[in-house]
PDB file of N, CA and C in Angstrom:
ATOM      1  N   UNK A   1      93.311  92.282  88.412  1.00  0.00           N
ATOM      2  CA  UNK A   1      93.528  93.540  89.064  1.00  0.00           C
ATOM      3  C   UNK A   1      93.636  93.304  90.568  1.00  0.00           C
ATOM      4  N   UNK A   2      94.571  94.212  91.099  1.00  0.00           N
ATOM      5  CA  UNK A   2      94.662  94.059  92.514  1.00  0.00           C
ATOM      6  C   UNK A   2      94.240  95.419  93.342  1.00  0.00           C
ATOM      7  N   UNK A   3      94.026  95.869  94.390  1.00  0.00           N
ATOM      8  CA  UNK A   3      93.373  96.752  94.881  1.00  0.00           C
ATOM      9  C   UNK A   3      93.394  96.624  96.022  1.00  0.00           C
ATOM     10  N   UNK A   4      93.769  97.797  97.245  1.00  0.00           N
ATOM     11  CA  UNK A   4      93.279  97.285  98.581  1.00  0.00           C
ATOM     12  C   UNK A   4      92.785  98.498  98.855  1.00  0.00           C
ATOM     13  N   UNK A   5      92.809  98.630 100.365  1.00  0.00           N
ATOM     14  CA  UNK A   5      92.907 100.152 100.976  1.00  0.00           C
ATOM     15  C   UNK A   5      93.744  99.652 102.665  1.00  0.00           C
ATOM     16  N   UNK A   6      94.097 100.500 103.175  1.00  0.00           N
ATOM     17  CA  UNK A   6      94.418 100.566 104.209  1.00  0.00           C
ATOM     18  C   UNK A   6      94.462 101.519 105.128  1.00  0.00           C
ATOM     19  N   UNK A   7      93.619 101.198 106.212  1.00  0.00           N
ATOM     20  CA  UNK A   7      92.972 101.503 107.364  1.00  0.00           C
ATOM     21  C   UNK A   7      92.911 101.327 108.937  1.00  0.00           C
ATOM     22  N   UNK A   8      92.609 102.475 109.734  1.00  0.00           N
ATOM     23  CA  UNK A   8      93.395 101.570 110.891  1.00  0.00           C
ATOM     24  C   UNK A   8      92.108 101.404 111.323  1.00  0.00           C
ATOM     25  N   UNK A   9      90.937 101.312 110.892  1.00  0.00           N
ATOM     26  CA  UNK A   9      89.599 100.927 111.139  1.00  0.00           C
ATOM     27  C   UNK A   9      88.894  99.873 110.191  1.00  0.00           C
ATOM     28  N   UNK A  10      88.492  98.471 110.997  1.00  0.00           N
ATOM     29  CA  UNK A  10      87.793  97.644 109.715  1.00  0.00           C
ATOM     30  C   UNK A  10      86.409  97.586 110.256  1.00  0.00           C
ATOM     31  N   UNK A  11      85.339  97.943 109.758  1.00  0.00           N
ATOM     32  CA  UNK A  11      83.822  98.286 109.667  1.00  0.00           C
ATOM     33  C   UNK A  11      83.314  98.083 108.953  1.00  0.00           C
ATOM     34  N   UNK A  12      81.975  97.722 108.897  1.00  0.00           N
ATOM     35  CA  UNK A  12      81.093  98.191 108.381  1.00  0.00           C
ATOM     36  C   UNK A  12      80.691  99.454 107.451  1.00  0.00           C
ATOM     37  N   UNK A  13      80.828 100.292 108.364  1.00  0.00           N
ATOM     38  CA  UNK A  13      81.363 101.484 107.702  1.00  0.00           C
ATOM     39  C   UNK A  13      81.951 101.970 106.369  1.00  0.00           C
ATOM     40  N   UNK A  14      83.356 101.245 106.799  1.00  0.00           N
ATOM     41  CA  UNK A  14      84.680 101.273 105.653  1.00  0.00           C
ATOM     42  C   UNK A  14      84.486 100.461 104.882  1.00  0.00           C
ATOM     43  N   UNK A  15      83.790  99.136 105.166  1.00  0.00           N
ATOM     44  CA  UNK A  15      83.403  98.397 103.450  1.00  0.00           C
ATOM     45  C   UNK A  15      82.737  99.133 103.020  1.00  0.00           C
ATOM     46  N   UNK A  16      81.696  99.942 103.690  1.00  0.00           N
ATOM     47  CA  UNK A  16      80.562 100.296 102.726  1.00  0.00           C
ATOM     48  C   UNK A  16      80.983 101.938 101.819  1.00  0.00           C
ATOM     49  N   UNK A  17      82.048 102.203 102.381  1.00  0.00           N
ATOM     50  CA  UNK A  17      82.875 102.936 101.495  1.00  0.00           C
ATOM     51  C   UNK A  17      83.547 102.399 100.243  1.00  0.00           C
ATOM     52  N   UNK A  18      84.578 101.575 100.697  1.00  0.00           N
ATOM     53  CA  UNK A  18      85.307 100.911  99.691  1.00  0.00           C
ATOM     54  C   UNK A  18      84.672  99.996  98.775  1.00  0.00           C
ATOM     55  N   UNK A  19      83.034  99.710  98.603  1.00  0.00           N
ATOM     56  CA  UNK A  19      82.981  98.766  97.775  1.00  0.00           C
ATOM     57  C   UNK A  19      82.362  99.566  96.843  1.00  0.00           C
ATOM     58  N   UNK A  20      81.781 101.250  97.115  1.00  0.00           N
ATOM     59  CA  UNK A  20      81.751 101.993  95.341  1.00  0.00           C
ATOM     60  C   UNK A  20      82.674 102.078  95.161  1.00  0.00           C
ATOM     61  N   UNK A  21      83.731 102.325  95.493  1.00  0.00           N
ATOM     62  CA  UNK A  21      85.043 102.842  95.147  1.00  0.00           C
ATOM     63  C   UNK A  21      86.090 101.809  94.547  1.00  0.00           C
ATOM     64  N   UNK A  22      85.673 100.466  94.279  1.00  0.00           N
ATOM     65  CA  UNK A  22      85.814  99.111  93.839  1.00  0.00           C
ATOM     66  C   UNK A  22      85.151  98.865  93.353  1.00  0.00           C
ATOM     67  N   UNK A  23      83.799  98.885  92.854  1.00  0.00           N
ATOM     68  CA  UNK A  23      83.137  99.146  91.603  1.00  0.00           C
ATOM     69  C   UNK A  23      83.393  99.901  90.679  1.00  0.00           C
ATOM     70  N   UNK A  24      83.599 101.480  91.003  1.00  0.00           N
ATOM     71  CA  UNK A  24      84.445 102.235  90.020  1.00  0.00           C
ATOM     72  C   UNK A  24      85.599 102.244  89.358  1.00  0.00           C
ATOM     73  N   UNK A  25      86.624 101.718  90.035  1.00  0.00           N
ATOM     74  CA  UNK A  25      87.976 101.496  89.841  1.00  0.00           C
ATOM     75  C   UNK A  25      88.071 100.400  89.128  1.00  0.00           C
ATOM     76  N   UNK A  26      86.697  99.148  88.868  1.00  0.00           N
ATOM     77  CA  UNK A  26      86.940  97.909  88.125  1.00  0.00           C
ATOM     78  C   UNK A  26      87.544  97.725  86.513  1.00  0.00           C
ATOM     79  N   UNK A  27      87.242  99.569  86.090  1.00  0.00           N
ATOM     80  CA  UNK A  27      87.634  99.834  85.043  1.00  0.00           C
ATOM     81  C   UNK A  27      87.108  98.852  83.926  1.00  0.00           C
ATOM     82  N   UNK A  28      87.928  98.064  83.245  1.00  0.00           N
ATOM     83  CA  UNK A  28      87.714  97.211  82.027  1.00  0.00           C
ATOM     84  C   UNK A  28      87.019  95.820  82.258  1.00  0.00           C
ATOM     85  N   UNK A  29      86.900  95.603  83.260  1.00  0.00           N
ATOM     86  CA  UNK A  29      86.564  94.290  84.143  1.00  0.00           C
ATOM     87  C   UNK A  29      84.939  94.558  84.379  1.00  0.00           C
ATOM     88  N   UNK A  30      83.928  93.970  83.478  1.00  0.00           N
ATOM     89  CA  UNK A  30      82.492  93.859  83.533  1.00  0.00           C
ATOM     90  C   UNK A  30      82.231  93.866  85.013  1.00  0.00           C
ATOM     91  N   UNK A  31      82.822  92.791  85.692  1.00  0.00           N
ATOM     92  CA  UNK A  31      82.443  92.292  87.261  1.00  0.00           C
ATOM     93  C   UNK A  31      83.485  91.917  88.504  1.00  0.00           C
ATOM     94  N   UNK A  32      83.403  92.242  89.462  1.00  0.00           N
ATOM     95  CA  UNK A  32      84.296  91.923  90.742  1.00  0.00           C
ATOM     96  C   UNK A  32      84.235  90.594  91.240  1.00  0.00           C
ATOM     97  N   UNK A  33      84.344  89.524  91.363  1.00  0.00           N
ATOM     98  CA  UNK A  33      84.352  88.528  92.589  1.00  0.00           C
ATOM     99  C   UNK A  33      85.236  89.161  93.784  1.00  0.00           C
ATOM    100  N   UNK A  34      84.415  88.809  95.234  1.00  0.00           N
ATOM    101  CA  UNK A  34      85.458  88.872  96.191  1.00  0.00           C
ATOM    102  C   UNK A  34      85.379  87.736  96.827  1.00  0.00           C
ATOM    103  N   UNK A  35      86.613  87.188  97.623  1.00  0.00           N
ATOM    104  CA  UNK A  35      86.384  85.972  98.615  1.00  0.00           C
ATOM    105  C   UNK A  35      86.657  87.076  99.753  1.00  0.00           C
ATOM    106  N   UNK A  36      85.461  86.667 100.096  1.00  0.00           N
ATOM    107  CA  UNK A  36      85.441  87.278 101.945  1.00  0.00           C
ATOM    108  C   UNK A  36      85.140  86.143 103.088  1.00  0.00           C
ATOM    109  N   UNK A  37      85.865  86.335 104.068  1.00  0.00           N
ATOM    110  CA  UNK A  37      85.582  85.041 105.134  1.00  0.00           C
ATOM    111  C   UNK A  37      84.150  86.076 105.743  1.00  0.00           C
ATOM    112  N   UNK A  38      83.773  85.041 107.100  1.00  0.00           N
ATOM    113  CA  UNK A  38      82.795  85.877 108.022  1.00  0.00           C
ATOM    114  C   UNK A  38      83.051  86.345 108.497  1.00  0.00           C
ATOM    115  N   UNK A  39      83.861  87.892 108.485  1.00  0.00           N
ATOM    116  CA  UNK A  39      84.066  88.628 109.284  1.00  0.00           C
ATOM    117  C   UNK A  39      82.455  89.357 109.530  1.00  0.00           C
ATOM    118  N   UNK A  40      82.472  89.886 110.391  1.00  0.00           N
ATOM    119  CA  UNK A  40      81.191  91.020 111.084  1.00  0.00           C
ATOM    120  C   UNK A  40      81.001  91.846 109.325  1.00  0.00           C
ATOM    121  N   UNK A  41      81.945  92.608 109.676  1.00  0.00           N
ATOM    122  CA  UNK A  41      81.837  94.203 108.483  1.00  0.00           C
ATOM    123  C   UNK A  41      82.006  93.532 107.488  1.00  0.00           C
ATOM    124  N   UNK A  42      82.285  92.378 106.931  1.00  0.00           N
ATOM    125  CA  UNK A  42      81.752  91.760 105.573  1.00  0.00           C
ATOM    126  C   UNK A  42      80.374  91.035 105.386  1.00  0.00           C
ATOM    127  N   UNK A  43      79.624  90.616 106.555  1.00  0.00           N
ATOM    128  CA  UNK A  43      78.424  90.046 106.450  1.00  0.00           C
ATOM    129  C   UNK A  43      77.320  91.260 106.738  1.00  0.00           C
ATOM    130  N   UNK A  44      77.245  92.486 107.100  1.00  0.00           N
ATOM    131  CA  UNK A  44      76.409  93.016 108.425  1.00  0.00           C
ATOM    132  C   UNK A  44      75.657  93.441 106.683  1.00  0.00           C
ATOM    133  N   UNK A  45      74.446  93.446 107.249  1.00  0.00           N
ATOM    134  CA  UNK A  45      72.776  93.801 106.384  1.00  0.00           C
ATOM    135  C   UNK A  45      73.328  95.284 105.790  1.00  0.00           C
ATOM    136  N   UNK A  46      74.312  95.782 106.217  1.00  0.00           N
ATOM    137  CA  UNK A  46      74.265  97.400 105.647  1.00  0.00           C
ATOM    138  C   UNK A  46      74.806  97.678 104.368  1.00  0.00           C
ATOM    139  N   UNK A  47      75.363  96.673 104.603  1.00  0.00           N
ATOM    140  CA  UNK A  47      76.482  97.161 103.629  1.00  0.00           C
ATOM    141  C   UNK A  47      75.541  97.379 102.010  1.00  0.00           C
ATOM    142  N   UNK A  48      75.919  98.082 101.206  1.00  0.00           N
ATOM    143  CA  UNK A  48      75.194  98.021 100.156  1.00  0.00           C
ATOM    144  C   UNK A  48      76.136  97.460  98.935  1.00  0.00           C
ATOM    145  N   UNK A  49      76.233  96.098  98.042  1.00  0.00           N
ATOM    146  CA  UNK A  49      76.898  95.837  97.505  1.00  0.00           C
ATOM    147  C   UNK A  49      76.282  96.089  96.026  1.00  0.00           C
ATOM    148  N   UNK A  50      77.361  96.727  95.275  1.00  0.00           N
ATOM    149  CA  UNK A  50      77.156  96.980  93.855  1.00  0.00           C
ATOM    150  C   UNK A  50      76.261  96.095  93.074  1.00  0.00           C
ATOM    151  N   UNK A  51      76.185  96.236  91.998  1.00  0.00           N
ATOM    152  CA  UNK A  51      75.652  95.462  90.919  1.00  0.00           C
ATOM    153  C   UNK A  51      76.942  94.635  90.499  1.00  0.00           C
ATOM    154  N   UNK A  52      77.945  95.391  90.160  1.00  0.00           N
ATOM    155  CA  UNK A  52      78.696  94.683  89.324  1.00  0.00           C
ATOM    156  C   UNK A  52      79.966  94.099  90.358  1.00  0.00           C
ATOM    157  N   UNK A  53      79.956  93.647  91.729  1.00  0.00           N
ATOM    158  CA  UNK A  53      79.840  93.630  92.642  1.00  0.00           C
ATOM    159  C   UNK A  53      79.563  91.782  93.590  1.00  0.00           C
ATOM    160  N   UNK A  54      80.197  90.938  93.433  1.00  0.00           N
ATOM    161  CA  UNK A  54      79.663  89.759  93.936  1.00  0.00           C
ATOM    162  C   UNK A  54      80.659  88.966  95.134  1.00  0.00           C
ATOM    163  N   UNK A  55      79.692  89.184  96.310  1.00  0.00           N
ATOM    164  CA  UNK A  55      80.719  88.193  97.363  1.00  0.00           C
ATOM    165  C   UNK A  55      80.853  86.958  97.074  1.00  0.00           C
ATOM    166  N   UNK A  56      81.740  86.629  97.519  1.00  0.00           N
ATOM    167  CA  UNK A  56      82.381  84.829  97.702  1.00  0.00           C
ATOM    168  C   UNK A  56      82.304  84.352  98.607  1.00  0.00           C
ATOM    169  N   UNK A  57      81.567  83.897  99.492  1.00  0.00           N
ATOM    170  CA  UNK A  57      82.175  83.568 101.328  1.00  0.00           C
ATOM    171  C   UNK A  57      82.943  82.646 101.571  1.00  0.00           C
ATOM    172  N   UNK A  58      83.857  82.607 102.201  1.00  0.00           N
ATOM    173  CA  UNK A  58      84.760  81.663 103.028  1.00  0.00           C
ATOM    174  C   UNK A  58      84.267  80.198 103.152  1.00  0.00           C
ATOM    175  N   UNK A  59      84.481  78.892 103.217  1.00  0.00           N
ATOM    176  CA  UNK A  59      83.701  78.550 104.077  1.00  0.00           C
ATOM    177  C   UNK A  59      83.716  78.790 105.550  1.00  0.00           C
ATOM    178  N   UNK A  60      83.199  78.409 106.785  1.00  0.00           N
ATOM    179  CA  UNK A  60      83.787  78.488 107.835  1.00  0.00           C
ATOM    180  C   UNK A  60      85.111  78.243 108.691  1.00  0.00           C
ATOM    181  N   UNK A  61      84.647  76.438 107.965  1.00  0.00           N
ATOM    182  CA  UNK A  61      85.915  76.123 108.488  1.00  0.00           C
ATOM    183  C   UNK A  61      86.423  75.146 107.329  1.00  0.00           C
ATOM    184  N   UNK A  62      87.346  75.162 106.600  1.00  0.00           N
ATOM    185  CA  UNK A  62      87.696  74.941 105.290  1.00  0.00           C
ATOM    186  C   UNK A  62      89.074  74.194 105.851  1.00  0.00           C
ATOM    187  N   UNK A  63      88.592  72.439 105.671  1.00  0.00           N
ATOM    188  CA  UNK A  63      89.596  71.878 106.370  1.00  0.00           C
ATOM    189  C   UNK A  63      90.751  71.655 105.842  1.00  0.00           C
ATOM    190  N   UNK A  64      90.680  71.871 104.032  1.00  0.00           N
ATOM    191  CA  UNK A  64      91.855  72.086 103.336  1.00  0.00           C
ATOM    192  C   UNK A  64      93.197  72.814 103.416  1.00  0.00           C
ATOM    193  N   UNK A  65      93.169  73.509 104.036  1.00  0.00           N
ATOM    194  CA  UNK A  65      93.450  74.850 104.377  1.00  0.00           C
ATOM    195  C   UNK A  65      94.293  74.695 106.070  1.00  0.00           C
ATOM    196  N   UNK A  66      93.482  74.089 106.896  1.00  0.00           N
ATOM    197  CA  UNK A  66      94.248  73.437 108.116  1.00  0.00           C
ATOM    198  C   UNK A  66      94.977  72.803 107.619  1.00  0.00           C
ATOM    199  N   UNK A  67      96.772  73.442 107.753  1.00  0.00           N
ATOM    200  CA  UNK A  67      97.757  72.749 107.722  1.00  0.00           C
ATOM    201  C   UNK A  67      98.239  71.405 109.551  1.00  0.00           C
ATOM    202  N   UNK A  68      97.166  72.138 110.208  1.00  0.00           N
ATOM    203  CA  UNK A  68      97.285  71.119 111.163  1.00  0.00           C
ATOM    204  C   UNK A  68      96.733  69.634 111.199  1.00  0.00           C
ATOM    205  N   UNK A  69      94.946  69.887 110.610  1.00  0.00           N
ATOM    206  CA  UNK A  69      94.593  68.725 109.979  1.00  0.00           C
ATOM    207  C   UNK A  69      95.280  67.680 108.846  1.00  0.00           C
ATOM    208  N   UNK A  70      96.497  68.190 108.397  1.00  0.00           N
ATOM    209  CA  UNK A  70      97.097  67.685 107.146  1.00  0.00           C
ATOM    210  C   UNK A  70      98.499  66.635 108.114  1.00  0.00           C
ATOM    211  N   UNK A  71      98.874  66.949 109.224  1.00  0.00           N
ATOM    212  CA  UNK A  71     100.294  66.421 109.753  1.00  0.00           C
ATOM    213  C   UNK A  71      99.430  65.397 110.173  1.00  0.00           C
TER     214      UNK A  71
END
């Protein structure tokens, strides 16, 4: 399943909106994974994340991924 929202505000706030509203919508799907990097409004203590509901974090710096480290 795919899902976004779009916003001209990214917060704290607005995750902590969008992640009942992504729990609910999971429909047939027992559980969510998300990959989230460290942004602020994906790490901050407020947020209240579901049960059915599980972050992924980024690593920081994920050298795989540097196509500059690769030339």
């Amino acid at each position: 399943m795919r899902w976004g929202l779009i916003t001209d505000q990214l917060n704290a706030e607005t995750m902590d909106n969008l992640l009942p509203n992504l729990s609910k919508r999971s429909g047939e799907m027992p559980h969510a994974v998300l990959d989230w990097d460290i942004a602020q409004y994906h790490t901050s203590k407020k947020l209240a994340i579901p049960a059915n509901i599980t972050r992924l974090p980024l690593p920081v710096y994920p050298p795989k991924t540097n196509c500059v480290k690769r030339v």
